[in-house]
Protein backbone atom coordinates (compact mmCIF):
# COMPACT_ATOMS: atom_id res chain seq x y z
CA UNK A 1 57.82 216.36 26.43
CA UNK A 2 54.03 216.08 28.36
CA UNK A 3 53.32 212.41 27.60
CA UNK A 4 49.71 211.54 25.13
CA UNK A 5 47.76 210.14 27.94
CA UNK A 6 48.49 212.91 30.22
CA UNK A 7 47.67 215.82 27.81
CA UNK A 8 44.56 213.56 27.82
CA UNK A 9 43.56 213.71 31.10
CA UNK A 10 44.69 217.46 31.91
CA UNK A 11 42.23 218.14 29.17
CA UNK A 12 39.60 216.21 30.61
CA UNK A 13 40.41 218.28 34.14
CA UNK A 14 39.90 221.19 32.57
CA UNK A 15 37.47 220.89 29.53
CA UNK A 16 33.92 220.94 31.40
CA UNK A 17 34.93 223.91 33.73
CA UNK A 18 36.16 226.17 30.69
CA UNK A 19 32.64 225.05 28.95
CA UNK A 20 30.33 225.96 31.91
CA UNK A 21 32.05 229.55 32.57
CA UNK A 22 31.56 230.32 28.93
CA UNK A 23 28.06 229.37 29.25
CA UNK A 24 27.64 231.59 32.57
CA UNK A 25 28.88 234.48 30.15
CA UNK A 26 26.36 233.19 27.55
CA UNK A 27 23.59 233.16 30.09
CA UNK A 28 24.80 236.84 31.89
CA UNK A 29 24.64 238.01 28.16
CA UNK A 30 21.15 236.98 27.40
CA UNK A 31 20.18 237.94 30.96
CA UNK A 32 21.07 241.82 30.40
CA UNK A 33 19.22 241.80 27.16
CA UNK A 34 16.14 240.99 28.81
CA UNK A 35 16.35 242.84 31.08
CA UNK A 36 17.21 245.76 28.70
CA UNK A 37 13.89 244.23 27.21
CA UNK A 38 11.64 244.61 30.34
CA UNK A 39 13.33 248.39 30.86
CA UNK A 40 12.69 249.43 27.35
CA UNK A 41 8.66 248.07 27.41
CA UNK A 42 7.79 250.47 30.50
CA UNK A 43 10.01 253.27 29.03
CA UNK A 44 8.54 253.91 25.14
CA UNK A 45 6.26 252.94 22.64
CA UNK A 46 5.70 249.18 22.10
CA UNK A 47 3.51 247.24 20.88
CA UNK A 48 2.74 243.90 21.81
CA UNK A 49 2.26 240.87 18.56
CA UNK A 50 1.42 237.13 18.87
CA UNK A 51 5.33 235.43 18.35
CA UNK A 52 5.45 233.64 15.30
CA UNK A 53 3.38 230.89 14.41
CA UNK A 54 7.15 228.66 13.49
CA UNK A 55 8.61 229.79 16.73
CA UNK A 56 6.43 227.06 18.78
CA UNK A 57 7.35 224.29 16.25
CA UNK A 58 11.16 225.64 16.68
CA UNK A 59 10.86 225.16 20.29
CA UNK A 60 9.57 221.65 19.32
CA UNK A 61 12.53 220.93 17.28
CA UNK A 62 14.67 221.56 19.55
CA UNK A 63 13.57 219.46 22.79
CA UNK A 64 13.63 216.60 19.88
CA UNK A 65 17.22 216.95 19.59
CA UNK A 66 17.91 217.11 22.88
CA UNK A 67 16.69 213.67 23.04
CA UNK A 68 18.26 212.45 19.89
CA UNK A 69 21.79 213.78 21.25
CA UNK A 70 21.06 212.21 24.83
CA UNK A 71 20.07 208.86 22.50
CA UNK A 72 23.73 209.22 20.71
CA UNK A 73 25.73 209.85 24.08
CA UNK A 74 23.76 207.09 25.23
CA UNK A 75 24.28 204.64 22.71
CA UNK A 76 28.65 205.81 22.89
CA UNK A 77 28.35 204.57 26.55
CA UNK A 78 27.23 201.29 25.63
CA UNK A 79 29.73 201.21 22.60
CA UNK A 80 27.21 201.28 19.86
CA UNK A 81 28.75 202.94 17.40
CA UNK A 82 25.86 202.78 14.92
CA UNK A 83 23.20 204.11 17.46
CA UNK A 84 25.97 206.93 17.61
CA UNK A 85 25.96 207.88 14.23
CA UNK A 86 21.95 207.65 14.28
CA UNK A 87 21.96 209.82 17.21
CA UNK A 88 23.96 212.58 15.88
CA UNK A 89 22.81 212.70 12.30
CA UNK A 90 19.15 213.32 14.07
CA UNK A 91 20.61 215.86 15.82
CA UNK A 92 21.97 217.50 13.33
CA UNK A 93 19.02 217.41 10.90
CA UNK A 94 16.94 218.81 13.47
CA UNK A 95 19.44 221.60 14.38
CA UNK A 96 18.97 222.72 10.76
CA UNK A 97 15.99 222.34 11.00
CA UNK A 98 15.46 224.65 13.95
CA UNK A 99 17.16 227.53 11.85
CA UNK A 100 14.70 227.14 8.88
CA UNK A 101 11.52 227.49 11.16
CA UNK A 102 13.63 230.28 12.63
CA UNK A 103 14.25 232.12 9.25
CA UNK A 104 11.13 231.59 8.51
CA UNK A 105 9.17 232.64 11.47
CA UNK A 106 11.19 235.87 10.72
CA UNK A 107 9.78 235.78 7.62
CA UNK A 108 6.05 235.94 9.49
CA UNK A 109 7.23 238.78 11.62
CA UNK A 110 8.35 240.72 8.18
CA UNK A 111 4.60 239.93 6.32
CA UNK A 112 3.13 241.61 9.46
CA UNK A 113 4.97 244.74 9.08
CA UNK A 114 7.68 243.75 12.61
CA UNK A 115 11.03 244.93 11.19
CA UNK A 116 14.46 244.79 12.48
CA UNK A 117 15.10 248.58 12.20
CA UNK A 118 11.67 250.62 11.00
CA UNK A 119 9.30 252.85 12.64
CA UNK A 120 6.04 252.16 13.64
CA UNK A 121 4.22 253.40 10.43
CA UNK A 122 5.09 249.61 8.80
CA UNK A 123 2.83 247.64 10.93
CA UNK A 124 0.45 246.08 9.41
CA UNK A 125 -3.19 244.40 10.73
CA UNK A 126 -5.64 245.67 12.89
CA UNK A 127 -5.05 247.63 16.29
CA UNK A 128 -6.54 245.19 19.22
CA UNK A 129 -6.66 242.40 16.99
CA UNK A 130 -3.27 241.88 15.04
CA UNK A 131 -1.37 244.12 17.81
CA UNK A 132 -1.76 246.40 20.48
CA UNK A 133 0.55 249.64 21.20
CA UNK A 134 1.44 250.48 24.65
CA UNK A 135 3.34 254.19 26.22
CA UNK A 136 4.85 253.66 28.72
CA UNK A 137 3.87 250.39 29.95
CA UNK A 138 -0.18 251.34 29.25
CA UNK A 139 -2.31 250.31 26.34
CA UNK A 140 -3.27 253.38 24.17
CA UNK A 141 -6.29 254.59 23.24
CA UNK A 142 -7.57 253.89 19.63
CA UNK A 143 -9.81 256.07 18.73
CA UNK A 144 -11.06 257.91 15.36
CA UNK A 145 -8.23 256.54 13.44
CA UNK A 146 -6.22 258.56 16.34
CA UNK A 147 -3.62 257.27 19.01
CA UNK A 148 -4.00 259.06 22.47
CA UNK A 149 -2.36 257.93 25.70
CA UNK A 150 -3.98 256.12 28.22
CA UNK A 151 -4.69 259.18 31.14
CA UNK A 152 -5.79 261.18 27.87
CA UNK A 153 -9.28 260.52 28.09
CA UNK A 154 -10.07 263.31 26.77
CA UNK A 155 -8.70 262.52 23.53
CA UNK A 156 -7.21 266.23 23.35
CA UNK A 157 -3.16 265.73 22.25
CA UNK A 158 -3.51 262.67 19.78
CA UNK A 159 0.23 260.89 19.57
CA UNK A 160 0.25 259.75 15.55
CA UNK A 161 3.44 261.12 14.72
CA UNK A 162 5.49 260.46 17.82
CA UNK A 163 4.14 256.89 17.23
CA UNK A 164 4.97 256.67 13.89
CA UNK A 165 8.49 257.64 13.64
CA UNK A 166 8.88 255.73 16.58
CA UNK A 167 11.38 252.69 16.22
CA UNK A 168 9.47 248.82 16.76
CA UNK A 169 12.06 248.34 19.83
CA UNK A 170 9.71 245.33 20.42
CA UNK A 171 10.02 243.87 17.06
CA UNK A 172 13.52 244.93 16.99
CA UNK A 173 14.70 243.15 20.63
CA UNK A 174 12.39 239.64 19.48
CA UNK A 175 15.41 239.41 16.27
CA UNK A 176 18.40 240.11 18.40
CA UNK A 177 17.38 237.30 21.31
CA UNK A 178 16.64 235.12 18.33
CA UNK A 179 19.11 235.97 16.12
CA UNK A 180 22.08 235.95 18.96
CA UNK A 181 20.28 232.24 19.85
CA UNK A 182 20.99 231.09 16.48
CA UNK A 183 24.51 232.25 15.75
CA UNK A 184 25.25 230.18 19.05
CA UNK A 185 23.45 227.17 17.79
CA UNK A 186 25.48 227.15 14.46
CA UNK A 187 28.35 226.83 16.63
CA UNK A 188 26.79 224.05 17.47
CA UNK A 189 26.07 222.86 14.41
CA UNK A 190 29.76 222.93 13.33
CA UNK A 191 30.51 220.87 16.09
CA UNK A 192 27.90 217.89 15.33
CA UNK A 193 29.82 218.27 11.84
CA UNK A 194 32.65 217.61 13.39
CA UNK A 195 31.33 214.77 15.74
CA UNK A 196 29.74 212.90 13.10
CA UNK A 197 32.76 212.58 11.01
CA UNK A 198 35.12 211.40 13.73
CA UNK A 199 32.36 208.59 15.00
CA UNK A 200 32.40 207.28 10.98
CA UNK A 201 36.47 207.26 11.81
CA UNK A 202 35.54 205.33 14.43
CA UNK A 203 37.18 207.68 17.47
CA UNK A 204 35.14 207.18 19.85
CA UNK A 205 34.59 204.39 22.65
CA UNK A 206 33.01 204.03 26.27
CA UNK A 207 36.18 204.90 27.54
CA UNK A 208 36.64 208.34 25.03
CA UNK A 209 34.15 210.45 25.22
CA UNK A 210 34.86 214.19 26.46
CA UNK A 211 34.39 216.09 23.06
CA UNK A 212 30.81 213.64 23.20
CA UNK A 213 29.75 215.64 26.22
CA UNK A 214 31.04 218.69 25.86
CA UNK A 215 28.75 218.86 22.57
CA UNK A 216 25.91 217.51 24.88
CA UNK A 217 26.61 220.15 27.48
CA UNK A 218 26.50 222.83 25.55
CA UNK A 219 23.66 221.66 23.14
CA UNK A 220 21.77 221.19 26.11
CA UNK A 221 22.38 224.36 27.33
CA UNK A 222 21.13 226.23 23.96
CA UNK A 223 17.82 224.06 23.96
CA UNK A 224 17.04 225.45 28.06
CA UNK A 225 18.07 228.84 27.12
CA UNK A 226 15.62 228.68 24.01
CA UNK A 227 12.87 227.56 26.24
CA UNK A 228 14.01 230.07 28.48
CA UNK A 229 13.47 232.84 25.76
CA UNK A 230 10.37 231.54 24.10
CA UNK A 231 8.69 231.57 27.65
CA UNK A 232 10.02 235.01 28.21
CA UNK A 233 8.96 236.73 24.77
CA UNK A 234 5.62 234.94 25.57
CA UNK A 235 4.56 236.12 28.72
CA UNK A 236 6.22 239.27 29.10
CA UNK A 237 5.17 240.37 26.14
């Protein structure tokens, strides 16, 4: 029978490596989808939108409780046990609150007319103002409440109904990087749960802290690779 202290410390061995190849699937994961993203934008019809106004506070939510979890690992180090317990319950409240803006902002995208799976014919706003369409990687011409493509100067083969019964890949790619974001973050979010109730137990000490920074790791990780997507949906589109 494997001794307490050494199941301990095999765990410990082994804990942080298992964590940081899951996140190198994580990040190969999110790394084909935008790329699949990039692919798509040159290949179709897509039209380019302002992200959602609740996406940049989400992105400020989230650096904040980065902080408040490095304040809580912080505080276990030192063997504050109430700082802990501050820490955390920060954390958490601004994880939850990082969904809401999230749902919400989703919410924005809907009012516009950006669904998860409808055509083109939904959007909603002004073309060149609200949005812009692009085929294949080149803004359309808008012109007598007709879509041509861009080398059509002429405006002789107007595209309206390919257009229209068109899917919104765009739309559809900005829920799926978001969405897939989230689902990992309420994984996180389970875990806080989890933390919180074993520092009120009174678990953890300077010298105990693995499942402290494995949380940390990985919460860490989800706040970079929000950044990460924010910055891409931003720019590239």
């Amino acid at each position: 029978m494997i001794p307490e202290a050494e199941k301990k410390e095999r765990r410990a061995k082994t804990a942080k490596p298992m964590m940081w190849m899951a996140l190198v699937s994580i990040s190969m994961m999110f790394a084909g989808l935008t790329s699949g993203y990039v692919v798509v934008q040159g290949d179709s019809f897509w039209v380019q939108t302002k992200l959602p106004q609740l996406f940049w506070i989400s992105t400020g939510i989230i650096i904040l409780s980065s902080a408040t979890l490095v304040y809580a690992l912080s505080c276990a180090r030192k063997g504050n046990n109430v700082g802990l317990k501050i820490g955390l319950i920060a954390t958490l409240i601004l994880g939850f609150g990082f969904s809401y803006t999230q749902f919400k902002g989703w919410g924005q995208m809907i009012d516009s007319g950006n669904f998860f799976r409808e055509n083109l014919s939904h959007l909603k706003g002004v073309n060149g103002l609200d949005y812009k369409i692009l085929f294949r990687g080149e803004e359309m011409i808008y012109a007598n409440g007709h879509y041509y493509g861009a080398a059509d100067l002429a405006l002789q083969t107007p595209l309206d109904e390919r257009l229209k019964n068109s899917f919104n890949m765009s739309s559809g790619f900005k829920y799926v990087l978001s969405g897939l974001h989230l689902i990992h973050l309420l994984g996180g979010l389970i875990y806080l749960i989890l933390l919180i109730f074993r520092a009120f137990a009174g678990r953890y000490s300077p010298e105990s802290l693995l499942d402290l920074e494995l949380c940390s790791i990985y919460w860490h990780f989800l706040d970079v690779l929000w950044i990460y997507l924010f910055g891409f949906l931003y720019f590239i589109n």
